[in-house]
Protein backbone atom coordinates (compact mmCIF):
# COMPACT_ATOMS: atom_id res chain seq x y z
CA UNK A 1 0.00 0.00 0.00
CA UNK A 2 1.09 3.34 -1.35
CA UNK A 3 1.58 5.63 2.19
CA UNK A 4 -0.62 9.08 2.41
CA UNK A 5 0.93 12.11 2.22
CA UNK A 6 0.50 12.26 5.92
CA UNK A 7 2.87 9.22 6.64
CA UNK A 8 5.42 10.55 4.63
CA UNK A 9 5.86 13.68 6.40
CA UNK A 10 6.01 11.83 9.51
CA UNK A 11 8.49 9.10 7.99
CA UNK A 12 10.42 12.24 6.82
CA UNK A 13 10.11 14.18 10.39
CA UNK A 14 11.29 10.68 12.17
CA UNK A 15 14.37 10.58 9.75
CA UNK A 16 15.15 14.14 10.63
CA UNK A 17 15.03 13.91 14.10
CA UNK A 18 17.39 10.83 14.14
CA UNK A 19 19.47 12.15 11.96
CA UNK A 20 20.02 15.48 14.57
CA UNK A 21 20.02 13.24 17.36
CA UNK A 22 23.10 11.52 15.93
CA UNK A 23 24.60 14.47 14.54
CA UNK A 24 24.42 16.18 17.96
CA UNK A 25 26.08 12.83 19.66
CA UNK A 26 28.80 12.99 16.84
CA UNK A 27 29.71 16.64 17.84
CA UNK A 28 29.96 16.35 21.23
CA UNK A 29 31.58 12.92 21.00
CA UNK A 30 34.38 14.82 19.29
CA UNK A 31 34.97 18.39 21.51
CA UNK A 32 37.49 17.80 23.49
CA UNK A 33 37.11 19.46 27.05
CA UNK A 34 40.22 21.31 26.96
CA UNK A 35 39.81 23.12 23.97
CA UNK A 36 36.94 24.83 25.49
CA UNK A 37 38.95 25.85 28.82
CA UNK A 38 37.33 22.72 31.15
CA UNK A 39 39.29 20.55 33.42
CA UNK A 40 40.55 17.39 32.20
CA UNK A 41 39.06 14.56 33.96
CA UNK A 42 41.51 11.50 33.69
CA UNK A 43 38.45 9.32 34.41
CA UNK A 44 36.00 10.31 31.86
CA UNK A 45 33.69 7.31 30.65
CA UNK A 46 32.99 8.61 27.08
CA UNK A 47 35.05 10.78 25.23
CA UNK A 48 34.01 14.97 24.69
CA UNK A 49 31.96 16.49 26.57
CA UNK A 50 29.27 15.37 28.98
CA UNK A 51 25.92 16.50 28.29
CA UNK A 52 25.65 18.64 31.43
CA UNK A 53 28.93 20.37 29.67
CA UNK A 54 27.78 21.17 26.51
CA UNK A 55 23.87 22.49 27.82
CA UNK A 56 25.88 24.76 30.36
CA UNK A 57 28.61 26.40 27.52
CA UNK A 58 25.17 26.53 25.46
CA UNK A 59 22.91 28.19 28.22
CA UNK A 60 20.22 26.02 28.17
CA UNK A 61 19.14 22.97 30.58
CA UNK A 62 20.38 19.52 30.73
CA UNK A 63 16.50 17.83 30.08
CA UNK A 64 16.06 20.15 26.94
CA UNK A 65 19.52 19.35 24.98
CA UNK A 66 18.67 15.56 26.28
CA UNK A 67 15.69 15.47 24.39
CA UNK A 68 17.23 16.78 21.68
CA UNK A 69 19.99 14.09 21.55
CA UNK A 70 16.97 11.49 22.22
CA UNK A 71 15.35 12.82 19.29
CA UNK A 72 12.37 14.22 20.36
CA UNK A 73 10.36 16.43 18.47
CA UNK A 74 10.99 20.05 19.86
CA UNK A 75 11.85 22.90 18.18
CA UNK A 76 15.36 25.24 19.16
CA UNK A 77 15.56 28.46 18.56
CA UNK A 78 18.25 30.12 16.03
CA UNK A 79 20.05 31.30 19.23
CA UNK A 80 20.13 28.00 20.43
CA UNK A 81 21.41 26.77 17.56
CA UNK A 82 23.89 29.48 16.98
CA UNK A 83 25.02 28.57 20.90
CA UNK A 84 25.49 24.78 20.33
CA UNK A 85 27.19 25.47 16.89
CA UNK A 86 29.59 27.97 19.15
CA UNK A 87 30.20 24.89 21.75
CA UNK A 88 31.03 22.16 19.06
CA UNK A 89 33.05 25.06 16.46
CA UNK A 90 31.47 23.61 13.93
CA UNK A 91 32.44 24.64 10.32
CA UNK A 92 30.05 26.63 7.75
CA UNK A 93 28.48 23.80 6.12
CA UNK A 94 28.21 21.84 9.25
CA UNK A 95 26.37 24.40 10.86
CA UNK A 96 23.61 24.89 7.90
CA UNK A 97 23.88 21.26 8.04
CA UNK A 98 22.83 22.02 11.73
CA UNK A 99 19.94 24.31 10.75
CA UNK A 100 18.59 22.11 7.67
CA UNK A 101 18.14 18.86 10.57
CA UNK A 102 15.98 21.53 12.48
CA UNK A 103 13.90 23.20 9.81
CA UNK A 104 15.42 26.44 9.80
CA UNK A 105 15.96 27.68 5.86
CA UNK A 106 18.11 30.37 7.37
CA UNK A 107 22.27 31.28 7.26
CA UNK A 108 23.82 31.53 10.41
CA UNK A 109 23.64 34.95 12.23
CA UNK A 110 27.22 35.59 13.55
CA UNK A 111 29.93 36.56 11.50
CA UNK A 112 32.87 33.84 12.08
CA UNK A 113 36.40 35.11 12.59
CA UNK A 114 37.62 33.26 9.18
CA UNK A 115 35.18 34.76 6.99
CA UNK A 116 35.94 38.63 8.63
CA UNK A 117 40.07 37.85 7.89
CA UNK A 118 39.18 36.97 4.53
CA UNK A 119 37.67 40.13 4.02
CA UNK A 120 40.23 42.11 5.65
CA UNK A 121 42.50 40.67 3.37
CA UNK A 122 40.68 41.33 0.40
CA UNK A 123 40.04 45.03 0.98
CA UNK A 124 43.45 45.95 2.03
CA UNK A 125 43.97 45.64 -1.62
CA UNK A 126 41.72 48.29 -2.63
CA UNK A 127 43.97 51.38 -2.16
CA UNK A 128 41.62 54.02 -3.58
CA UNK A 129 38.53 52.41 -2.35
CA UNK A 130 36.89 52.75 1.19
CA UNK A 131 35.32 49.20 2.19
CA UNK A 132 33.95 48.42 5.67
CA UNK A 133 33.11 45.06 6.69
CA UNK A 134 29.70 44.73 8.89
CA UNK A 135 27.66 42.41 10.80
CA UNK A 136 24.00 41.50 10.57
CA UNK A 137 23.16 44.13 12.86
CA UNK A 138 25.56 46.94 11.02
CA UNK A 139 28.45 46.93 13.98
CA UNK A 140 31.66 48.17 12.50
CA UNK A 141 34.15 44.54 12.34
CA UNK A 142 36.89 46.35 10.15
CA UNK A 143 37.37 48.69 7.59
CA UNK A 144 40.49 49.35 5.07
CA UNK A 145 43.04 52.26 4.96
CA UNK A 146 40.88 54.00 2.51
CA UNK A 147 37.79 53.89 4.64
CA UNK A 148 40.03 54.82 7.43
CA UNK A 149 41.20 58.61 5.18
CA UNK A 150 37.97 58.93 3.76
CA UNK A 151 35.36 58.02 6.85
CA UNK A 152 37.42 57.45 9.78
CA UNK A 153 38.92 55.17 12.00
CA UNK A 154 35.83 55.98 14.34
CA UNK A 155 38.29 56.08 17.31
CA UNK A 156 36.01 58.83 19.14
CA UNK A 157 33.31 56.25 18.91
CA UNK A 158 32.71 53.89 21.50
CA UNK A 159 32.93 50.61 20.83
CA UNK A 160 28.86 49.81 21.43
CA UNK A 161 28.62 53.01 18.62
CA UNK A 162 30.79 51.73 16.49
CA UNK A 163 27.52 50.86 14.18
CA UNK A 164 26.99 52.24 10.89
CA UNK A 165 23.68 52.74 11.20
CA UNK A 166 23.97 54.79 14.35
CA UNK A 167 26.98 57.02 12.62
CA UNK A 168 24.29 57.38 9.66
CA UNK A 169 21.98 59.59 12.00
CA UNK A 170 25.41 61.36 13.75
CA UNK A 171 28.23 61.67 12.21
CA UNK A 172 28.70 64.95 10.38
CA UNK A 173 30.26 62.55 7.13
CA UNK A 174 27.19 61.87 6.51
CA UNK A 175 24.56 64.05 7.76
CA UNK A 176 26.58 67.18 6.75
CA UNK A 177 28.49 65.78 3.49
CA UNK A 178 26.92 63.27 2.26
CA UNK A 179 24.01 64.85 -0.79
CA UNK A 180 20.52 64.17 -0.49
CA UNK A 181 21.42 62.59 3.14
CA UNK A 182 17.83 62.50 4.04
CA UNK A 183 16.85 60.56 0.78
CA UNK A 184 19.47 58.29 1.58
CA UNK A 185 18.66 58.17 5.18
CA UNK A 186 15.32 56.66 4.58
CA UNK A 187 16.59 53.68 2.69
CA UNK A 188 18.82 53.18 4.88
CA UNK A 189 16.31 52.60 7.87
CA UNK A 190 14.13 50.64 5.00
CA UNK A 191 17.17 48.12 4.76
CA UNK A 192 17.52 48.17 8.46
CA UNK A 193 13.60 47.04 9.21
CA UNK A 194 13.89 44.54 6.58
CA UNK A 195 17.13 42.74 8.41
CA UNK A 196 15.16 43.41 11.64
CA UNK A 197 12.04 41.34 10.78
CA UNK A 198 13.90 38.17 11.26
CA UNK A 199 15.91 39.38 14.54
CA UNK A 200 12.71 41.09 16.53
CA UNK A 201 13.48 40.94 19.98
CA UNK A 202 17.58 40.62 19.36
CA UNK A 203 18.83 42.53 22.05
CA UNK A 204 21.48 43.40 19.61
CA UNK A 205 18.54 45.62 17.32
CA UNK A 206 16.42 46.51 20.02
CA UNK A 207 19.26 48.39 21.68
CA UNK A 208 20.34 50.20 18.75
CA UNK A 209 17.11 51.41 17.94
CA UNK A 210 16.00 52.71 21.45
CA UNK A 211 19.19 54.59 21.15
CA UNK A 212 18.37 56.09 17.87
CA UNK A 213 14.96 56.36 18.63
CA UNK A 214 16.75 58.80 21.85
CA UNK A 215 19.48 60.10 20.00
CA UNK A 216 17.85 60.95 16.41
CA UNK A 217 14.27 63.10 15.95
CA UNK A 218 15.02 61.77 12.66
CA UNK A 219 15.31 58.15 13.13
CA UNK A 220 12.58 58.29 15.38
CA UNK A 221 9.88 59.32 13.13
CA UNK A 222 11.19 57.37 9.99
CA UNK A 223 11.47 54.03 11.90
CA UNK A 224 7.77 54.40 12.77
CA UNK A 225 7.16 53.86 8.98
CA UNK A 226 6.29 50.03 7.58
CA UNK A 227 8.49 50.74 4.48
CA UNK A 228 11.10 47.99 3.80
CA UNK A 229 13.34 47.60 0.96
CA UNK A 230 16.36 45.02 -0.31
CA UNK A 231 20.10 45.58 0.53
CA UNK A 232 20.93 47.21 -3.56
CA UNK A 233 24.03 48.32 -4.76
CA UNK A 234 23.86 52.09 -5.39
CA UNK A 235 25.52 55.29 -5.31
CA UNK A 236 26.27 58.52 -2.81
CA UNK A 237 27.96 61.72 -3.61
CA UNK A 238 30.09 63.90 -0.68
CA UNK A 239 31.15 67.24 -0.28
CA UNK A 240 34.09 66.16 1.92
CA UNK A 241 35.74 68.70 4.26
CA UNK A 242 39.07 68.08 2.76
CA UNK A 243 39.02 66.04 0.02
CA UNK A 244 36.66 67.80 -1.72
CA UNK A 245 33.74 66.71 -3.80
CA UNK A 246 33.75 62.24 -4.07
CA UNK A 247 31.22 60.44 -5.84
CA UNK A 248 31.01 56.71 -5.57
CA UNK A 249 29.12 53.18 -6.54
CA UNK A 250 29.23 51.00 -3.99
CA UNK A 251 28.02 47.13 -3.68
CA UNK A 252 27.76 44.76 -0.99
CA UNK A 253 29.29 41.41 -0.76
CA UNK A 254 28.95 38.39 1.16
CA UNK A 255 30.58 35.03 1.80
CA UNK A 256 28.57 32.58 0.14
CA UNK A 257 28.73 30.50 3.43
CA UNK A 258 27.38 32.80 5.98
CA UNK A 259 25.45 35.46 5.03
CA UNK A 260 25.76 37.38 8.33
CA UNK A 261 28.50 39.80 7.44
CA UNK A 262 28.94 41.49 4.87
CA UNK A 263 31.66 44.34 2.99
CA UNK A 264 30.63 47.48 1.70
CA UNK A 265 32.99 48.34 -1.16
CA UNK A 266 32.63 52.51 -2.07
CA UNK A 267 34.12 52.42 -6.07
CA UNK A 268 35.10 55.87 -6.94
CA UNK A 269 33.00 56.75 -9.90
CA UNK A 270 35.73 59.92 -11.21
CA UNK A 271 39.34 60.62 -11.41
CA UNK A 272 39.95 62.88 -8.25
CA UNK A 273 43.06 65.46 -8.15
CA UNK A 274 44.99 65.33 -5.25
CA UNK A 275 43.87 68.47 -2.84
């Protein structure tokens, strides 16, 4: 007898949560203790980590991330699975291996070390053009000498500032030199609320925007519109205070294994003379 539709999807649901239940086992079977800073225990029964371990470096309970290794069917949250993926270090495609075993058609949402060297490496070959690399939430991870001369290296900014959104709404570079800033200010937060629809309640967003929301008349009363729009390339003219007028395209790029950071590459669009 053929099996319903319904059968399948359970079939298919069983597989799944075997498959993560193993997967899970594998991972922890293979962290070794030290490498996460944890006493070595001579005596040890199984090798890695103990559950207990792995549900305290995660922040969740023992019973929860037992269930998960008994393959029950429960649901974890991206954080949770960010959190476990952090515990086990597992590699790009093992951690959207990660979120494919628990139904989550998403990237991962933390920009790994590897892929933010990469791009430092790239854009410290761009000489004449400013790139900045930034997270899913906009925070500043690097920039290249270019960026530095042009923007700045944002050392007055405190670190928890160091967000391009936020310098958007108060740095003069942009609210003062930068043309048609309030045009450009409104796609800006457009972009923003897109990103944020799949991080509400991030402490990461929410923080940024009540400070905004303090900081910025502006912000305020533009974030309260329902406008989204997609990250385009594009381009944005400056009067700069000493280098004069600067017109550039810029495009975004991202790794095609984690789409959580991202570089911002400003191509100058004329031949400048040197002021």
């Amino acid at each position: 007898m053929t099996p319903t539709n319904s059968e399948q999807r359970d079939e298919a649901k069983a597989e799944r949560l075997s498959l993560l239940a193993e997967f899970l086992k594998s991972c922890r079977a293979r962290t070794q203790p030290e490498s996460l800073g944890l006493p070595v225990r001579p005596r040890r029964r199984n090798p890695g980590l103990s559950r207990a371990e792995v549900a305290t470096l995660a922040s969740i309970s023992v019973d929860w991330y037992t269930w998960l290794e008994q393959g029950r069917d429960i649901q974890p949250s991206i954080r949770v699975l960010d959190s476990l993926a952090d515990v086990f270090r597992l590699t790009p495609a093992e951690r959207r291996h990660l979120y494919a075993l628990t139904e989550h058609a998403v990237m991962p949402t933390k920009a790994q070390d590897a892929d933010i060297q990469i791009m430092q490496r790239l854009i410290a070959h761009l000489p004449e053009a400013p790139a900045i690399i930034l997270s899913k939430d906009w925070q500043i991870l690097g920039q290249n000498g270019a960026a530095d001369e042009f923007f700045s290296d944002w050392t007055h900014v405190s670190p928890d500032r160091k967000n391009i959104l936020y310098l958007f709404f108060t740095e003069e570079i942009f609210t003062k030199h930068l043309r048609n800033w309030e045009w450009h200010a409104k796609i800006t937060i457009r972009q923003f609320r897109a990103i944020y629809a799949s991080e509400i309640g991030n402490p990461l967003f929410v923080d940024l925007i009540e400070l905004l929301s303090r900081v910025s008349p502006e912000f305020r009363d533009w974030w309260a519109r329902p406008d989204v729009t997609g990250r385009d390339d594009g381009r944005k003219e400056f009067d700069h205070p000493s280098l004069g007028y600067r017109d550039y395209d810029y495009t975004i790029l991202r790794p095609a294994e984690n789409q959580a950071v991202e570089v911002v590459i400003f191509m100058p669009c004329s031949k400048y003379s040197v002021s």
